[in-house]
C-alpha atoms as a PDB file:
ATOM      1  CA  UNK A   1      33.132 -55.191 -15.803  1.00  0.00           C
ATOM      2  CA  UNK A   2      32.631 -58.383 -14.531  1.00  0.00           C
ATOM      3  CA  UNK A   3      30.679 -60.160 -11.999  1.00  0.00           C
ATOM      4  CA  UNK A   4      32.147 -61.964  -8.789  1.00  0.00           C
ATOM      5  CA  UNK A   5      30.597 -64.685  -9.758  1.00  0.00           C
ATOM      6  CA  UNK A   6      31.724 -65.343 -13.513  1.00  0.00           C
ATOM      7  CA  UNK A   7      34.944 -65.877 -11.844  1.00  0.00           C
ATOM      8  CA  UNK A   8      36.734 -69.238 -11.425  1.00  0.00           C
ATOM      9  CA  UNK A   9      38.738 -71.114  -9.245  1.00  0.00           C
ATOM     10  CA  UNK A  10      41.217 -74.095  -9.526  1.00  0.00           C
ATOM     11  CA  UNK A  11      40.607 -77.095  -6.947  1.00  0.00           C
ATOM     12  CA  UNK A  12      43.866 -78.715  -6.842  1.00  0.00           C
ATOM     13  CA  UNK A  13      43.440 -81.815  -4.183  1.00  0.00           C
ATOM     14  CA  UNK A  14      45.733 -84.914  -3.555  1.00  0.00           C
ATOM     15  CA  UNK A  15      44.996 -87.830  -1.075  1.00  0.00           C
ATOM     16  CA  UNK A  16      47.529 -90.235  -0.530  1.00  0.00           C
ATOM     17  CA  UNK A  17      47.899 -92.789   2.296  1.00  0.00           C
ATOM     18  CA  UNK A  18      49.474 -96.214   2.537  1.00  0.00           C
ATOM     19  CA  UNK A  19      49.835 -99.585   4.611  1.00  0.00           C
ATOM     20  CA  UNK A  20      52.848-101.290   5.098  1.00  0.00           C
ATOM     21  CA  UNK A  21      52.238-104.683   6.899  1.00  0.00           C
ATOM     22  CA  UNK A  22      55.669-106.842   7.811  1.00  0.00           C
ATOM     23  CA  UNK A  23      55.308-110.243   9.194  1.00  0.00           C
ATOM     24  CA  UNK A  24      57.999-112.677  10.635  1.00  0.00           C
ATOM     25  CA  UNK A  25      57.252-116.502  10.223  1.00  0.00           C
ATOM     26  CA  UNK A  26      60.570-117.691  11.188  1.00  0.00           C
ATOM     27  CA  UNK A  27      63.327-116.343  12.326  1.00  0.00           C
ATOM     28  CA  UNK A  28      64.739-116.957   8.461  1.00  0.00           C
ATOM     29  CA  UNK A  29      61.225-115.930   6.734  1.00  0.00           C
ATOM     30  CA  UNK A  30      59.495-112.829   6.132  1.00  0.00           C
ATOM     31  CA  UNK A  31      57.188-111.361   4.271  1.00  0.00           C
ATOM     32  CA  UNK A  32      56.312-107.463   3.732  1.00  0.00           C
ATOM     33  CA  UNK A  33      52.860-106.920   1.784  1.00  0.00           C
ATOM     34  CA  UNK A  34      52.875-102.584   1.008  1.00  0.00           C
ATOM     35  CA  UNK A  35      49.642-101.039  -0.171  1.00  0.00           C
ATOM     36  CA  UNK A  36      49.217 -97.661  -1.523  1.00  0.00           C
ATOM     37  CA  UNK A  37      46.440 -95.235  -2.411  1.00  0.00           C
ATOM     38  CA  UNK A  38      46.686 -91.814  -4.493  1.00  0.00           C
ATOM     39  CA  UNK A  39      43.884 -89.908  -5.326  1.00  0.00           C
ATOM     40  CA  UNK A  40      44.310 -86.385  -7.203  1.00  0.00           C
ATOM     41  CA  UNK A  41      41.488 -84.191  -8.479  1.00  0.00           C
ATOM     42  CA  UNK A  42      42.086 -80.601 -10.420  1.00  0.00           C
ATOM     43  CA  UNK A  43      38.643 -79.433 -10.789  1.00  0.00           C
ATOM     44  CA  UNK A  44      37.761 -75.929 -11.967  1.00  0.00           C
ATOM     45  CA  UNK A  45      34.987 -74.202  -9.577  1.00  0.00           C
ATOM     46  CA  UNK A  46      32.486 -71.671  -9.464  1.00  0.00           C
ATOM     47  CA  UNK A  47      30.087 -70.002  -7.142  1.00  0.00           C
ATOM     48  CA  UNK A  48      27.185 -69.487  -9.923  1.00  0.00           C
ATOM     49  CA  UNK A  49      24.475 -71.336 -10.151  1.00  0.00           C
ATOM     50  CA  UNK A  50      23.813 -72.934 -13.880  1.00  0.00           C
ATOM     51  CA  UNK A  51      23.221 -70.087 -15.916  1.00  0.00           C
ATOM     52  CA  UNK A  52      24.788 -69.404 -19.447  1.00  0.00           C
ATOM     53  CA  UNK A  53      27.391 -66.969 -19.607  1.00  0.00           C
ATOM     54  CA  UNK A  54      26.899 -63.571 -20.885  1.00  0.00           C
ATOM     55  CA  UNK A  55      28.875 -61.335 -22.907  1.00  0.00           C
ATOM     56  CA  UNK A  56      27.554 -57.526 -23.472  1.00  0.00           C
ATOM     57  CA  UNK A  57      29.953 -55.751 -25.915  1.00  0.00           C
ATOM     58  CA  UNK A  58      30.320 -52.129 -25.727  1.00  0.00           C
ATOM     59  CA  UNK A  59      28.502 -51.044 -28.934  1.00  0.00           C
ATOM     60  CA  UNK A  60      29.837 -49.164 -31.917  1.00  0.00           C
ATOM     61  CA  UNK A  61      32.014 -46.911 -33.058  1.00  0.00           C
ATOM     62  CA  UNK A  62      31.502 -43.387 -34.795  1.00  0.00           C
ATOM     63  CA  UNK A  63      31.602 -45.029 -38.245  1.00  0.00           C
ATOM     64  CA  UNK A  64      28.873 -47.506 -37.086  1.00  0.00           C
ATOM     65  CA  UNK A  65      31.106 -50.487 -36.454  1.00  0.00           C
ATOM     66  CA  UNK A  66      30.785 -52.746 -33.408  1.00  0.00           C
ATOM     67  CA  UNK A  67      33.644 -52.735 -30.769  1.00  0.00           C
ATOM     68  CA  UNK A  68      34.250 -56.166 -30.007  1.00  0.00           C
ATOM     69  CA  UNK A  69      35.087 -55.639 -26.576  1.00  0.00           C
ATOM     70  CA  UNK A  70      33.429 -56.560 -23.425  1.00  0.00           C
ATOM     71  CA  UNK A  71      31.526 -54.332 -21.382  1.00  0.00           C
ATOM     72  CA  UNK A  72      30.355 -56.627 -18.992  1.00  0.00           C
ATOM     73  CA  UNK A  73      30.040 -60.044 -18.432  1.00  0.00           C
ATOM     74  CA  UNK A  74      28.046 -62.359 -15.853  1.00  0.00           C
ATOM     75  CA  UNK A  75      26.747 -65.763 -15.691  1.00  0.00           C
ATOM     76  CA  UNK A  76      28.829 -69.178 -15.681  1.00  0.00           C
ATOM     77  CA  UNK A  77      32.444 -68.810 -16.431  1.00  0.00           C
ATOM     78  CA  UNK A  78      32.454 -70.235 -19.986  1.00  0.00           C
ATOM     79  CA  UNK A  79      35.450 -72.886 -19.547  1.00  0.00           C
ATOM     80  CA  UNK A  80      34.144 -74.392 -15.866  1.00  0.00           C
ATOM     81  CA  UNK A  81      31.343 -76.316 -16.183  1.00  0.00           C
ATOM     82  CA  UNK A  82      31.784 -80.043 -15.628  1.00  0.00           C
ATOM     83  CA  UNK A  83      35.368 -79.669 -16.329  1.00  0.00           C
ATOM     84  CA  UNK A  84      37.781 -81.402 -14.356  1.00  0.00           C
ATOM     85  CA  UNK A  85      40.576 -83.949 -14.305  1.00  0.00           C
ATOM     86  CA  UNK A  86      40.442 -87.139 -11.933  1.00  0.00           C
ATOM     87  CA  UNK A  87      43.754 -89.946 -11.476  1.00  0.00           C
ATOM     88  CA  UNK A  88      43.161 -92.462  -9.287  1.00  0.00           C
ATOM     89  CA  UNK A  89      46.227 -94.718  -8.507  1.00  0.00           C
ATOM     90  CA  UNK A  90      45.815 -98.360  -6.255  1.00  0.00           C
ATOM     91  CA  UNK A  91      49.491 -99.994  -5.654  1.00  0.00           C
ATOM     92  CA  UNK A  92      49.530-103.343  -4.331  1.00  0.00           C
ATOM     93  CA  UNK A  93      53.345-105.139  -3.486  1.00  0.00           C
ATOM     94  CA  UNK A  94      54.020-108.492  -1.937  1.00  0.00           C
ATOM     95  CA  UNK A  95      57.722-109.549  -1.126  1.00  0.00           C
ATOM     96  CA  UNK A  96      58.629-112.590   0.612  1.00  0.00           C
ATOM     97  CA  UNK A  97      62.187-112.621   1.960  1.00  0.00           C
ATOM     98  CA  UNK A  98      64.018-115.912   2.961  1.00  0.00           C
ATOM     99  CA  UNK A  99      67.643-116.190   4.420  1.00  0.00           C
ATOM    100  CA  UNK A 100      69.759-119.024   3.867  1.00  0.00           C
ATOM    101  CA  UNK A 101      73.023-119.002   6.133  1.00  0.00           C
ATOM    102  CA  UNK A 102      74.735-116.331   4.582  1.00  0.00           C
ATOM    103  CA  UNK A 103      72.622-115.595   1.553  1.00  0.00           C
ATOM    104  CA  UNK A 104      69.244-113.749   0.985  1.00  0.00           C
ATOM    105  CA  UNK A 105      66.482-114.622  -1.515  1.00  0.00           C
ATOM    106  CA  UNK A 106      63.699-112.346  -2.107  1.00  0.00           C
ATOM    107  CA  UNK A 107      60.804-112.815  -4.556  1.00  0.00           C
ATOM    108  CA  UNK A 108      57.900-111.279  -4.992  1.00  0.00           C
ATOM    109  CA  UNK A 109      54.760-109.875  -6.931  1.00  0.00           C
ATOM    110  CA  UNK A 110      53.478-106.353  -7.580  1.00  0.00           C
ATOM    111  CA  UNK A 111      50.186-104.888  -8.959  1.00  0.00           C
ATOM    112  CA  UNK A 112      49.466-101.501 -10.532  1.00  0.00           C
ATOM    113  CA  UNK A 113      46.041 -99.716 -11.469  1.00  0.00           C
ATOM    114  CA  UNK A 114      45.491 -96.598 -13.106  1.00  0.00           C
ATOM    115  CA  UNK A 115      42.295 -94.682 -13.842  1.00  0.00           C
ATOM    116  CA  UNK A 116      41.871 -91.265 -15.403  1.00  0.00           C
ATOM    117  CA  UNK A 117      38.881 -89.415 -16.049  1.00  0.00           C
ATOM    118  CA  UNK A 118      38.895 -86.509 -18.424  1.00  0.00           C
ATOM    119  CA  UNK A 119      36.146 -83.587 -18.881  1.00  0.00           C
ATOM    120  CA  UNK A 120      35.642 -80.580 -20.814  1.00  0.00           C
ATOM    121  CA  UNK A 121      32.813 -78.493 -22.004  1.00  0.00           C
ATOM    122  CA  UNK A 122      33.285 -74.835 -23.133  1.00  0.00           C
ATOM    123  CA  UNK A 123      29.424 -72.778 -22.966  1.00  0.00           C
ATOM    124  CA  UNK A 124      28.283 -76.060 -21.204  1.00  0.00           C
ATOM    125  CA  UNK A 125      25.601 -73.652 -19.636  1.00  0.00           C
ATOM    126  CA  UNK A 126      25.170 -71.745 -22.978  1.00  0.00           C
ATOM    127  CA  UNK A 127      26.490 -68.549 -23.871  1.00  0.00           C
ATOM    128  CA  UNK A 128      25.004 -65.027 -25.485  1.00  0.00           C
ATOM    129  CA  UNK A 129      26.951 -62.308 -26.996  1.00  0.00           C
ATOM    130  CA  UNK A 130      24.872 -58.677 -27.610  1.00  0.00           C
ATOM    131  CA  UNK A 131      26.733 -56.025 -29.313  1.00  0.00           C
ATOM    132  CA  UNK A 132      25.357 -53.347 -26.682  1.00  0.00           C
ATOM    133  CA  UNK A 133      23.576 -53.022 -23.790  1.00  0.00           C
ATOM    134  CA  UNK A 134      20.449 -51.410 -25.654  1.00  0.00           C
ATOM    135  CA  UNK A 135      20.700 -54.658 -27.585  1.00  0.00           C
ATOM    136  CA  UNK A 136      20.679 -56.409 -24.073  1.00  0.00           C
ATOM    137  CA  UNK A 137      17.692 -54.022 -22.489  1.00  0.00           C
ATOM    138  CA  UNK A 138      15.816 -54.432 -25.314  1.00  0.00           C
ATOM    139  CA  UNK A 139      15.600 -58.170 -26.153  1.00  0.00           C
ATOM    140  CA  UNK A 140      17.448 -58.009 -29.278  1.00  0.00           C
ATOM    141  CA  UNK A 141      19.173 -60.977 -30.942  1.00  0.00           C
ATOM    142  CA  UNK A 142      22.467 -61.962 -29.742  1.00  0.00           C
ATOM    143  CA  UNK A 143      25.253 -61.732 -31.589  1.00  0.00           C
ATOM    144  CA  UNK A 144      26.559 -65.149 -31.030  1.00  0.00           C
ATOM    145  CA  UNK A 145      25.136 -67.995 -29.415  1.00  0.00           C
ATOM    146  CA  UNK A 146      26.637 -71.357 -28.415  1.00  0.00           C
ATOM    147  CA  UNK A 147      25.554 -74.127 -26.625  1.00  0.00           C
ATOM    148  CA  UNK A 148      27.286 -77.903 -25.492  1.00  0.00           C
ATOM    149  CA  UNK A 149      26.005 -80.588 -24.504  1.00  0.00           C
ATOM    150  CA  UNK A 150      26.493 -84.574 -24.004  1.00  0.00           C
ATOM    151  CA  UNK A 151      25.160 -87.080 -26.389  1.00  0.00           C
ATOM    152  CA  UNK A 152      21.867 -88.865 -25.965  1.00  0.00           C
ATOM    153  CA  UNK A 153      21.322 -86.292 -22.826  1.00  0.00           C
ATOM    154  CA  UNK A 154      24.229 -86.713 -20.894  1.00  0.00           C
ATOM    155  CA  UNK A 155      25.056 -83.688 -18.543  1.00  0.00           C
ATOM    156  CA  UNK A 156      28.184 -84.768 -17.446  1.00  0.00           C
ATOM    157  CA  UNK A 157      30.190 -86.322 -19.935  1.00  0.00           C
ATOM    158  CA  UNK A 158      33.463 -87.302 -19.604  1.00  0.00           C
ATOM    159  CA  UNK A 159      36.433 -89.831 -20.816  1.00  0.00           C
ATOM    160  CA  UNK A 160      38.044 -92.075 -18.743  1.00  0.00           C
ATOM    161  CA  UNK A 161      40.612 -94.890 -19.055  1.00  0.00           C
ATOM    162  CA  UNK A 162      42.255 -97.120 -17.287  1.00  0.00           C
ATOM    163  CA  UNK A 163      45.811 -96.657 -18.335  1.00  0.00           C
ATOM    164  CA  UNK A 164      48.329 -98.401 -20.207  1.00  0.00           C
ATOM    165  CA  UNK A 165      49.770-101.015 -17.551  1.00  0.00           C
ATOM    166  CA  UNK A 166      47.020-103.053 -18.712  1.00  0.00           C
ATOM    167  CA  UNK A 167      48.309-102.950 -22.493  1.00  0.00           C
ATOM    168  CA  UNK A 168      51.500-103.912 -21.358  1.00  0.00           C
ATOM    169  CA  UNK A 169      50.412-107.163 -18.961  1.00  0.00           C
ATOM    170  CA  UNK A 170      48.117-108.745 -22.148  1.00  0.00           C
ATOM    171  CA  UNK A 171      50.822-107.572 -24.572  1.00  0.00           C
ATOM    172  CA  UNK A 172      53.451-109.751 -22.650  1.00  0.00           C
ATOM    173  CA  UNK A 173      51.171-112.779 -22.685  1.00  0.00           C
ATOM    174  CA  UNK A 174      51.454-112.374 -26.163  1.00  0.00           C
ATOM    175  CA  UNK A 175      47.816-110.665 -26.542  1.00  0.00           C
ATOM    176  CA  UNK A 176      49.036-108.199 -28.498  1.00  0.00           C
ATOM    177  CA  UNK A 177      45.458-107.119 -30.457  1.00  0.00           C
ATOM    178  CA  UNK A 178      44.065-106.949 -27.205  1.00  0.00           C
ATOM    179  CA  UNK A 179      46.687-104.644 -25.948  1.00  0.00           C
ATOM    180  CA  UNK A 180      46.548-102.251 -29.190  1.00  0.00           C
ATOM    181  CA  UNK A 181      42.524-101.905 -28.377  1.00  0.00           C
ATOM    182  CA  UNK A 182      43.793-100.516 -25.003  1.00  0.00           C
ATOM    183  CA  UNK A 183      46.351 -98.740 -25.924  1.00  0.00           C
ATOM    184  CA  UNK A 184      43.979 -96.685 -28.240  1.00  0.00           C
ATOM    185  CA  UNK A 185      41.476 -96.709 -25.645  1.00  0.00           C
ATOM    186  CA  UNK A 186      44.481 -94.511 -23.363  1.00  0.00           C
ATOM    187  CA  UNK A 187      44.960 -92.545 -26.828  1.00  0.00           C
ATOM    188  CA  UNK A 188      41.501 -91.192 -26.718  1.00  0.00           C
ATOM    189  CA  UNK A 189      42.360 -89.437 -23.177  1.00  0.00           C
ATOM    190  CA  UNK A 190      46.089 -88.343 -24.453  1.00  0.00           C
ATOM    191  CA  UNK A 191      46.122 -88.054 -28.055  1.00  0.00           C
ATOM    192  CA  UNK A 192      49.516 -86.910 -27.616  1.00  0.00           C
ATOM    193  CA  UNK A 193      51.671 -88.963 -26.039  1.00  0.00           C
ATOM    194  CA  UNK A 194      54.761 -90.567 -27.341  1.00  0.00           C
ATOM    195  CA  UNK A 195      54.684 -93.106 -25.092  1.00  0.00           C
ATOM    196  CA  UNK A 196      51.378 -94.948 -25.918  1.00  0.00           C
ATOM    197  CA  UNK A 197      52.472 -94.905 -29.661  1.00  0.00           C
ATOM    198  CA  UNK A 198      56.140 -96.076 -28.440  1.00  0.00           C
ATOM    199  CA  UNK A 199      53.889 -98.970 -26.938  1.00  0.00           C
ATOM    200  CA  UNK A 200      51.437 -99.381 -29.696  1.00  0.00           C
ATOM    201  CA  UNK A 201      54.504-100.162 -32.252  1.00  0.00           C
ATOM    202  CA  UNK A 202      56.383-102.812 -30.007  1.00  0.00           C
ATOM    203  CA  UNK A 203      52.734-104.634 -29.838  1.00  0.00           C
ATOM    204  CA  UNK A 204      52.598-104.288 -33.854  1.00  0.00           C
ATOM    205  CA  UNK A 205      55.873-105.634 -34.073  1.00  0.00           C
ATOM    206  CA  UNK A 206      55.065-108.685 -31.495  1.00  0.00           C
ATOM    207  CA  UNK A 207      52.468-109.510 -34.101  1.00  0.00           C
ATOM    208  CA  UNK A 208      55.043-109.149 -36.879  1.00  0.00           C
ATOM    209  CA  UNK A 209      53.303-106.199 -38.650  1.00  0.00           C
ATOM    210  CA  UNK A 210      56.059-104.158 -39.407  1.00  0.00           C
ATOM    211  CA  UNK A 211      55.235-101.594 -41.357  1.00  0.00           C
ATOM    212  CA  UNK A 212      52.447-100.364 -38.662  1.00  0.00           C
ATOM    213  CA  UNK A 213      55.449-100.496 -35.797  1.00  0.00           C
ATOM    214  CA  UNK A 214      57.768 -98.813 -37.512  1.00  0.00           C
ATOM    215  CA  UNK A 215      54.870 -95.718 -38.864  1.00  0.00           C
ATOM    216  CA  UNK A 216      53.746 -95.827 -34.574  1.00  0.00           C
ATOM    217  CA  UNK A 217      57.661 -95.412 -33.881  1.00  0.00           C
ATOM    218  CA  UNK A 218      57.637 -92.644 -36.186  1.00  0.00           C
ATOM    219  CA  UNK A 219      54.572 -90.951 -34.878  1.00  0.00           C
ATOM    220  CA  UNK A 220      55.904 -91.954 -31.054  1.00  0.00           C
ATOM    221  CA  UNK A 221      59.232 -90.217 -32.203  1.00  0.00           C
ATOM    222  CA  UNK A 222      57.665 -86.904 -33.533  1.00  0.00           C
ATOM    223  CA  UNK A 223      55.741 -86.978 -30.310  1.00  0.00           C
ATOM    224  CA  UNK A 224      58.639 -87.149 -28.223  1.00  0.00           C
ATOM    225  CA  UNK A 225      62.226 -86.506 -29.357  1.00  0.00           C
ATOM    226  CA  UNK A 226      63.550 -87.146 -25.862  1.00  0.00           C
ATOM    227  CA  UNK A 227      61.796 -90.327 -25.718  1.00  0.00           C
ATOM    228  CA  UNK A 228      65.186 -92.628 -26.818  1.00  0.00           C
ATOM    229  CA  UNK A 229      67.207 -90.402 -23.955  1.00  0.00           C
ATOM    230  CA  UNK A 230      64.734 -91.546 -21.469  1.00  0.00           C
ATOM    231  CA  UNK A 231      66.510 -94.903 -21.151  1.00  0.00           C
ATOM    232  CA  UNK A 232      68.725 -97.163 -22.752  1.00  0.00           C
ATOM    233  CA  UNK A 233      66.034-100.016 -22.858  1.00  0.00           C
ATOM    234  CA  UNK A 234      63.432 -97.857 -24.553  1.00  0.00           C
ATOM    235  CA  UNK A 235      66.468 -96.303 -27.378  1.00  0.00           C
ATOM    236  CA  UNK A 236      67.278 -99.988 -27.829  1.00  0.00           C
ATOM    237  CA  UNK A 237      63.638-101.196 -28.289  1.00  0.00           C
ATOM    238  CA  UNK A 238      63.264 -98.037 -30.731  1.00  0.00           C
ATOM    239  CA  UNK A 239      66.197 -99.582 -33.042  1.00  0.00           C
ATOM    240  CA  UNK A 240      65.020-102.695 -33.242  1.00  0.00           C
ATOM    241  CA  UNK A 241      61.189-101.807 -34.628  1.00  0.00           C
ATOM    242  CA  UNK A 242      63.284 -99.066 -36.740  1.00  0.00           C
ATOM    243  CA  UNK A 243      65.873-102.088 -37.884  1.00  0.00           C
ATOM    244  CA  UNK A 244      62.587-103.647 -39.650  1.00  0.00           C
ATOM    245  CA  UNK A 245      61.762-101.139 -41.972  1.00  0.00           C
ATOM    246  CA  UNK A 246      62.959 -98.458 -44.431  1.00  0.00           C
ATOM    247  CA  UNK A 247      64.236 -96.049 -41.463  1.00  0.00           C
ATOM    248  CA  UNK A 248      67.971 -98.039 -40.766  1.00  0.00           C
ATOM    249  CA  UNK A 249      69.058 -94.384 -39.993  1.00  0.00           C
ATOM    250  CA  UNK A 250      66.890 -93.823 -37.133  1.00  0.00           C
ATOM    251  CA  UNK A 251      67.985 -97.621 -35.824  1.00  0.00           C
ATOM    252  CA  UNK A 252      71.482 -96.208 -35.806  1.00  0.00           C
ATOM    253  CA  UNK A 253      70.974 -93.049 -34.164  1.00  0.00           C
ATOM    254  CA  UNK A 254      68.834 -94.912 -31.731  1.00  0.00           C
ATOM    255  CA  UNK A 255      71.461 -97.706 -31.183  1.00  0.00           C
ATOM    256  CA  UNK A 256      74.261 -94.533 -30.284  1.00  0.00           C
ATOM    257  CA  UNK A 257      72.225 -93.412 -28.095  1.00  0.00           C
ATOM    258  CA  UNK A 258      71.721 -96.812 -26.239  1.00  0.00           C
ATOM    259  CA  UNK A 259      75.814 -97.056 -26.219  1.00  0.00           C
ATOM    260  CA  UNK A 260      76.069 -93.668 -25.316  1.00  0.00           C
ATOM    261  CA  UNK A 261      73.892 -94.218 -22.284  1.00  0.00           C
ATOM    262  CA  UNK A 262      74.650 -98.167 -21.500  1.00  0.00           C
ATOM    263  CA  UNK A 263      78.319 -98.409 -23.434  1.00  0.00           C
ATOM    264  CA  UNK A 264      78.471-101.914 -22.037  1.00  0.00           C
ATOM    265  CA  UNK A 265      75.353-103.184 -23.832  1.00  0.00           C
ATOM    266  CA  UNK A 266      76.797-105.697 -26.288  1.00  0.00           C
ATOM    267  CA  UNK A 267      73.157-105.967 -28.070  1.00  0.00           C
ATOM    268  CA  UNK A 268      73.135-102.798 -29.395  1.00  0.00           C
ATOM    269  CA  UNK A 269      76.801-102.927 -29.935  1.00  0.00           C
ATOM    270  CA  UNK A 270      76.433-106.412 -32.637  1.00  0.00           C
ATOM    271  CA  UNK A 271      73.374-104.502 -34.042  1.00  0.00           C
ATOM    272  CA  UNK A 272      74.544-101.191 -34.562  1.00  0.00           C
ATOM    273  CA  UNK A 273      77.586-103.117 -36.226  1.00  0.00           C
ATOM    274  CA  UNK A 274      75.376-104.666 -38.699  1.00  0.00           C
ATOM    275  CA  UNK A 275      72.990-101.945 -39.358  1.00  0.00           C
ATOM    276  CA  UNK A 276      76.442 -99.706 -40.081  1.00  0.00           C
ATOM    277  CA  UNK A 277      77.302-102.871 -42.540  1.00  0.00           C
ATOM    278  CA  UNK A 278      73.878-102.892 -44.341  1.00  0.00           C
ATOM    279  CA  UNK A 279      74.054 -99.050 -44.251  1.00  0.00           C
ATOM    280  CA  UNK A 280      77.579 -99.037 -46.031  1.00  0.00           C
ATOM    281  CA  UNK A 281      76.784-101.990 -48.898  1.00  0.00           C
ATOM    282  CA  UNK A 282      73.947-100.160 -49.674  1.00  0.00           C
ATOM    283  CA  UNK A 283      75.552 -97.096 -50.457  1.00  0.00           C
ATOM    284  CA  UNK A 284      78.121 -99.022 -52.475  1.00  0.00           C
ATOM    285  CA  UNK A 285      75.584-100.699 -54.736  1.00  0.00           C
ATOM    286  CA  UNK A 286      73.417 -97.358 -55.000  1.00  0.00           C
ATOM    287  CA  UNK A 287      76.527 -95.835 -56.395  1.00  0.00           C
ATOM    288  CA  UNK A 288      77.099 -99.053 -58.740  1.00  0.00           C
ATOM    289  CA  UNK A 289      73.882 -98.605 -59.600  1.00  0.00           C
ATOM    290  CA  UNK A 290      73.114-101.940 -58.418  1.00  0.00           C
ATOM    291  CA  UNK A 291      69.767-100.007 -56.582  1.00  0.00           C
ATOM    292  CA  UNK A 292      70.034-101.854 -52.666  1.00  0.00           C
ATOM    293  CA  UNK A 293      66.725-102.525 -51.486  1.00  0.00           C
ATOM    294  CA  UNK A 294      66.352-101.375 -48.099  1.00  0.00           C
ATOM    295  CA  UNK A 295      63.484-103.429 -47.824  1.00  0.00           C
ATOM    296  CA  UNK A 296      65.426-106.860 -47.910  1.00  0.00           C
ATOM    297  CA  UNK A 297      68.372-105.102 -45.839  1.00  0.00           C
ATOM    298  CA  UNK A 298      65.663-104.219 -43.083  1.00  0.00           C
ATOM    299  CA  UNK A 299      64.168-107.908 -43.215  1.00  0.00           C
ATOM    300  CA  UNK A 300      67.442-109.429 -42.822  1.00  0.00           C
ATOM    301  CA  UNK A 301      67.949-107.413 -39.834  1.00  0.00           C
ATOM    302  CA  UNK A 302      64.670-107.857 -38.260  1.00  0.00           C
ATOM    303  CA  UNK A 303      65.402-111.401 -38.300  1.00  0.00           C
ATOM    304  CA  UNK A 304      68.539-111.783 -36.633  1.00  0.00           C
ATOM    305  CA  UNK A 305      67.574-109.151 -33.798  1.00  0.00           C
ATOM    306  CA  UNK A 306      64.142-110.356 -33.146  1.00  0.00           C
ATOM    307  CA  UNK A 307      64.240-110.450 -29.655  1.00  0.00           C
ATOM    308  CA  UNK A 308      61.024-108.570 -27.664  1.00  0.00           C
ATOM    309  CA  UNK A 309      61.547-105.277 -26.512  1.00  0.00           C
ATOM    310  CA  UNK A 310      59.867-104.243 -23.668  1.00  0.00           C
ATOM    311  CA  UNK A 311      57.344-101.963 -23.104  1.00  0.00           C
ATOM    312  CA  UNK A 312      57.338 -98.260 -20.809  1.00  0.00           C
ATOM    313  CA  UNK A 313      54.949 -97.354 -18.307  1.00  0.00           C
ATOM    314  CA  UNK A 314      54.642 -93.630 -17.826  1.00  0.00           C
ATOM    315  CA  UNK A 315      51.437 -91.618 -16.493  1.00  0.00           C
END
């Protein structure tokens, strides 16, 4: 038996608006400046007050033994308290359009921010566990006992970020420590995500440590085996941090699936044609016994295809 209010509910909320403001200057020049706004909260609720959450089991068995099953439960719903997930999302996009008899340029510049906020704390009100309502009525020792709170007295604590576009933007004006620190910082929030370690290697390899791009690849791969599929950019990028280390195998499955998706893309084409090269003389001296290093292979080929890949934004 429970009470109504050790129940929960899910607060699911979205607010979105935008602005779109389009000017004429001439009757050859205009501009359009767009502005949007996203705001989405999933928040677990609950109609208790603070006030730990309490488990009475139903006491014991004929042989003595305690049944590990609820009999009734009230207080704060253990998962609920301060937990909640907030995205806030501000777009700002300026393009200026200018016709020239029968031609049209348009340029223009576009601005992104992302902010998450992350919380989560199980028995943040406490909970008790009694083996039996005597045990209950009587003041006896719970059974269990937990108990969360923040550090240095916080009562709300949470993790928040603001995402990875900003990793990207420092790691393309060739900041790429700073954009590894943020990168991480995102990591924190979404320990899981392929794409931040996709991200994290092409900033290694922009500083030319290799071996740390092509072990985030790795861990980015693992993360996501869909991730090269995504696009033909991202498989391409992926064979060219692979193509400068140990993995040459990965750069050529990578590289088919780039050709598979973009057939046209005469990049991967020359380096999947020297990756199947290196593949094949190694082979040839490993059965002559000649022992190819892979490691001189993989520099060779890092050098010749060391063009900047570019990196993914994904939320």
């Amino acid at each position: 038996m429970a009470f109504a209010n050790s129940m929960y509910s899910m607060d699911n909320k979205v607010t979105s608006w935008a602005l779109d403001f389009n000017s004429r200057f001439t009757d050859n020049l205009s501009n359009q400046l767009l502005f949007t706004y996203t705001n989405i909260e999933d928040m677990r609720g609950s109609n208790s007050s603070p006030f730990p959450f309490i488990d009475i089991m139903a006491g014991f068995d004929d042989a003595g033994n305690p049944i590990l099953e609820p009999y009734m439960s009230a207080g704060y719903e253990l998962f609920t308290w301060n937990n909640g997930v907030k995205n806030k999302i501000y777009n700002v996009t300026d393009n200026v359009t200018w016709n020239i008899g029968n031609h049209r340029l348009m340029g223009g510049i576009s601005f992104e921010h992302q902010y998450a906020n992350n919380a989560y704390m199980r028995n943040g009100t406490g909970y008790y566990r009694y083996y039996s309502v005597e045990d209950f009525l009587n003041g006896a020792a719970p059974e269990s006992f937990a108990l969360t709170y923040g550090f240095n007295g916080e009562k709300e604590p949470n993790a928040q970020v603001t995402f990875n576009q900003l990793g990207i933007s420092l790691r393309k004006q060739g900041r790429w420590q700073d954009a590894i620190v943020e990168y991480k910082k995102a990591l924190k929030l979404v320990p899981n995500s392929g794409v931040l370690f996709y991200n994290i290697a092409l900033a290694h390899a922009e500083g030319k440590e290799n071996d740390l791009a092509v072990n985030s690849m790795l861990k980015a791969l693992s993360l996501d085996g869909a991730l090269p599929r995504s696009s033909p950019n991202i498989a391409l990028n992926m064979a060219k941090v692979f193509s400068r280390g140990y993995p040459l195998d990965k750069a050529q499955k990578c590289l088919e699936i780039t050709l598979e998706l973009q057939p046209e893309n005469s990049e991967a084409q020359n380096l999947l044609c020297d990756i199947r090269a290196k593949l094949a003389r190694e082979e040839e001296e490993e059965k002559a016994g000649m022992g190819g290093s892979r490691s001189s292979l993989a520099a060779e080929l890092a050098e010749r295809h060391a063009g900047a890949p570019v990196g993914v934004r994904r939320r």
